[in-house]
N, C-alpha and C. Protein backbone atom coordinates (compact mmCIF):
# COMPACT_ATOMS: atom_id res chain seq x y z
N UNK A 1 -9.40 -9.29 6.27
CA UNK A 1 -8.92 -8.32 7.22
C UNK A 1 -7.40 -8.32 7.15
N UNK A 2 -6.53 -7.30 6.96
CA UNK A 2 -5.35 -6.81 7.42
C UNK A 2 -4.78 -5.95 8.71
N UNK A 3 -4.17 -6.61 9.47
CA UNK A 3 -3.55 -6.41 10.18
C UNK A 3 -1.90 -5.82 10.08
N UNK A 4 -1.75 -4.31 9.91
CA UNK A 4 -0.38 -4.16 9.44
C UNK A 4 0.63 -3.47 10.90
N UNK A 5 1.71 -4.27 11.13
CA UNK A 5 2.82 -3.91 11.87
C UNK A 5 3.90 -2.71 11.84
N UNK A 6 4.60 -2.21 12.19
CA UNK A 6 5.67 -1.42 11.35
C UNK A 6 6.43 -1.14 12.52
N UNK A 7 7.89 -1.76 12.54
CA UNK A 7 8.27 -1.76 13.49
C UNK A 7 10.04 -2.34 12.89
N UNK A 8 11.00 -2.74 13.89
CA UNK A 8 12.22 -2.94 13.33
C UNK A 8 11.95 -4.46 13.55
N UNK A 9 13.25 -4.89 12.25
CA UNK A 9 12.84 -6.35 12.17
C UNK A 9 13.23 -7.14 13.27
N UNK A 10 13.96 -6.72 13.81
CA UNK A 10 13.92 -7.57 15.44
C UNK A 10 13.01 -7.67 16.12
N UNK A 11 12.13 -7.01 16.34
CA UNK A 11 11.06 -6.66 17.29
C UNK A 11 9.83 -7.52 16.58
N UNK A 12 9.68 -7.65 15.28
CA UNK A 12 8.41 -8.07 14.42
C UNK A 12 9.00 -9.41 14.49
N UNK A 13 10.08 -9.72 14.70
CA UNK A 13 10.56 -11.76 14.86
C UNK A 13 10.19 -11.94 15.62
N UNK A 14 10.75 -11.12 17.03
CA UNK A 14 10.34 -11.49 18.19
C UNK A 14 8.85 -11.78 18.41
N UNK A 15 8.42 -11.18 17.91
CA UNK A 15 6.65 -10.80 18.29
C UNK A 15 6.12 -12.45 17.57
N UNK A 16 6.39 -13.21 16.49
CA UNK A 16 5.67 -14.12 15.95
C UNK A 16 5.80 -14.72 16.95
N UNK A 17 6.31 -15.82 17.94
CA UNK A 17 5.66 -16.73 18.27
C UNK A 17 4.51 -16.71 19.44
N UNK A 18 4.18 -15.30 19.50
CA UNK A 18 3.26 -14.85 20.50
C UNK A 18 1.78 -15.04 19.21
N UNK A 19 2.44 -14.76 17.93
CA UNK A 19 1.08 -14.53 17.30
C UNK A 19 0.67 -16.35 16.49
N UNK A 20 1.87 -16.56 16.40
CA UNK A 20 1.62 -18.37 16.71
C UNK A 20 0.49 -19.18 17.31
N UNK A 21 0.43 -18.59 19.14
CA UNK A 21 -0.29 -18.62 19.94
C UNK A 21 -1.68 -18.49 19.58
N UNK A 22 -1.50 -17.33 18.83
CA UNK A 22 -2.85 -16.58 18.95
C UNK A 22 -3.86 -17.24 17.62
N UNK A 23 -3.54 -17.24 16.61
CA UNK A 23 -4.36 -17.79 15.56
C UNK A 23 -3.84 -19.22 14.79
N UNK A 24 -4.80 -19.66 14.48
CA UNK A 24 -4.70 -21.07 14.13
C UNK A 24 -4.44 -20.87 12.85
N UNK A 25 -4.32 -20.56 11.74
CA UNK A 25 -3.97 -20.22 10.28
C UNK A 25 -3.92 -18.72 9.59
N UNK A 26 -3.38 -18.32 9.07
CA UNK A 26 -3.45 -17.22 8.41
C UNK A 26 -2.42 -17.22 7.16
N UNK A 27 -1.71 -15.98 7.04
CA UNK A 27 -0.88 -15.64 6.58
C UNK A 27 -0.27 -14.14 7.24
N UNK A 28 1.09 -14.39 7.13
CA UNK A 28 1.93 -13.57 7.47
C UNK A 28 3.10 -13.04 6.28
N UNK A 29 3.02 -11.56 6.10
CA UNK A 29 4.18 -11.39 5.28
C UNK A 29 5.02 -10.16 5.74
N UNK A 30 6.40 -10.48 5.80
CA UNK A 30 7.36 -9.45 5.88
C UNK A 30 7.90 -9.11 5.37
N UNK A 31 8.35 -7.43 5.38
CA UNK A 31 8.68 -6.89 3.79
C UNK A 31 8.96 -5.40 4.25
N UNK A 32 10.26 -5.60 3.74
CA UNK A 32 11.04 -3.97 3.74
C UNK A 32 10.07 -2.54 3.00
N UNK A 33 9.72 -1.89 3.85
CA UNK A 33 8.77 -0.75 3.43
C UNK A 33 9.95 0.51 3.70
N UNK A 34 9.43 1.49 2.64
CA UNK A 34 10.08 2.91 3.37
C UNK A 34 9.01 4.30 3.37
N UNK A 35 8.75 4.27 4.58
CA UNK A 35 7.93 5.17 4.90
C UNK A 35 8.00 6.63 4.90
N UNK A 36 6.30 7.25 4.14
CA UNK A 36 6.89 8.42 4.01
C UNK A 36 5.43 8.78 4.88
N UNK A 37 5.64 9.67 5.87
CA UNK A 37 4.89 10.32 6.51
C UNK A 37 4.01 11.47 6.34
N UNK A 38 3.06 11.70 6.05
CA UNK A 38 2.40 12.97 5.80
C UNK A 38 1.90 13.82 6.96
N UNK A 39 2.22 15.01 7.50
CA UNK A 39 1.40 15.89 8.39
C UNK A 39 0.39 16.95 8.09
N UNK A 40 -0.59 17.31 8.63
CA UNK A 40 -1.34 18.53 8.65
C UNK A 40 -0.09 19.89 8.57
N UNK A 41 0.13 20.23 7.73
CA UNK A 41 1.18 21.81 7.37
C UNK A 41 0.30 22.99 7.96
N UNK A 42 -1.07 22.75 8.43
CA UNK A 42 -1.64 23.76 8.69
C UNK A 42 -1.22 24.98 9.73
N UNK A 43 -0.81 26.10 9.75
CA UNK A 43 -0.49 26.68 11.34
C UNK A 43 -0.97 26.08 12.59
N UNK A 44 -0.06 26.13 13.58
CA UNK A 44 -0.59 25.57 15.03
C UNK A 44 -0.81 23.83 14.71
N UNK A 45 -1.64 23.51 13.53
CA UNK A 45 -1.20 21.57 13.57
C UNK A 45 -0.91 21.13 14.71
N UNK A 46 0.45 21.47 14.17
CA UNK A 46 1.53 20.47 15.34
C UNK A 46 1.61 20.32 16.15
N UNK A 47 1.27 21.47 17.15
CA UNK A 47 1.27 21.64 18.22
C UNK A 47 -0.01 21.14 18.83
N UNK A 48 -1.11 21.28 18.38
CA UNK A 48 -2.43 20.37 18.53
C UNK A 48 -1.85 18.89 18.25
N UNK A 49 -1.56 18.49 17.76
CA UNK A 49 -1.32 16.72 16.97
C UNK A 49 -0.74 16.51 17.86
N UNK A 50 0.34 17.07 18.53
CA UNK A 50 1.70 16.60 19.34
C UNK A 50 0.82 16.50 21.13
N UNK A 51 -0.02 17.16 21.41
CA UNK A 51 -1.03 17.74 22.64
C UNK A 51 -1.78 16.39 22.28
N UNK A 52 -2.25 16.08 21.40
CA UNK A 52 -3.48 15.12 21.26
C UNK A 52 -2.77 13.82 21.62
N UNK A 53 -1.71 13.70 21.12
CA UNK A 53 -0.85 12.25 20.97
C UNK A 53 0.35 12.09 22.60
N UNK A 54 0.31 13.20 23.03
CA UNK A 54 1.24 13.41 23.74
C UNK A 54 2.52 13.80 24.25
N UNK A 55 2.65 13.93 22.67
CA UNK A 55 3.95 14.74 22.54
C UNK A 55 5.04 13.57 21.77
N UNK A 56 4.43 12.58 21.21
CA UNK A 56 5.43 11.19 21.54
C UNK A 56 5.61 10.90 19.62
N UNK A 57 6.35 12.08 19.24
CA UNK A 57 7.11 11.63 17.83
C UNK A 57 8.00 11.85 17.76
C-alpha cells in the first residue's frame, strides 16, 4: 500500500512525528515532485468540478 502526501516541505516535517506515533515500521520517502495537473477542458467542467469541490482551487 502507498500512501502519497503532497504538500510544502515544512508541513510534511512537521507532520512525521505524528506518523511516528502511528505505525510501528514502514518506510517513508521524500522527494521533490513537480506537478502537472490535468482538468476536464470540457464546456461548463469547471464550473461543475469547482460546485462539486467547493470552489476550493
Amino acid at each position: 500500500m502507498a500512501v502519497v502526501i503532497v504538500d510544502t516541505e515544512d508541513k510534511i516535517r512537521a507532520f512525521l512525528p505524528q506518523l511516528d506515533d502511528l505505525i510501528s515500521e514502514g518506510l517513508i520517502i521524500l522527494d521533490e515532485v513537480e506537478m502537472i495537473r490535468y482538468v476536464d477542458r470540457t464546456p461548463g467542467a469547471a464550473d461543475e468540478s469547482e460546485a462539486a469541490d467547493g470552489g476550493s482551487r
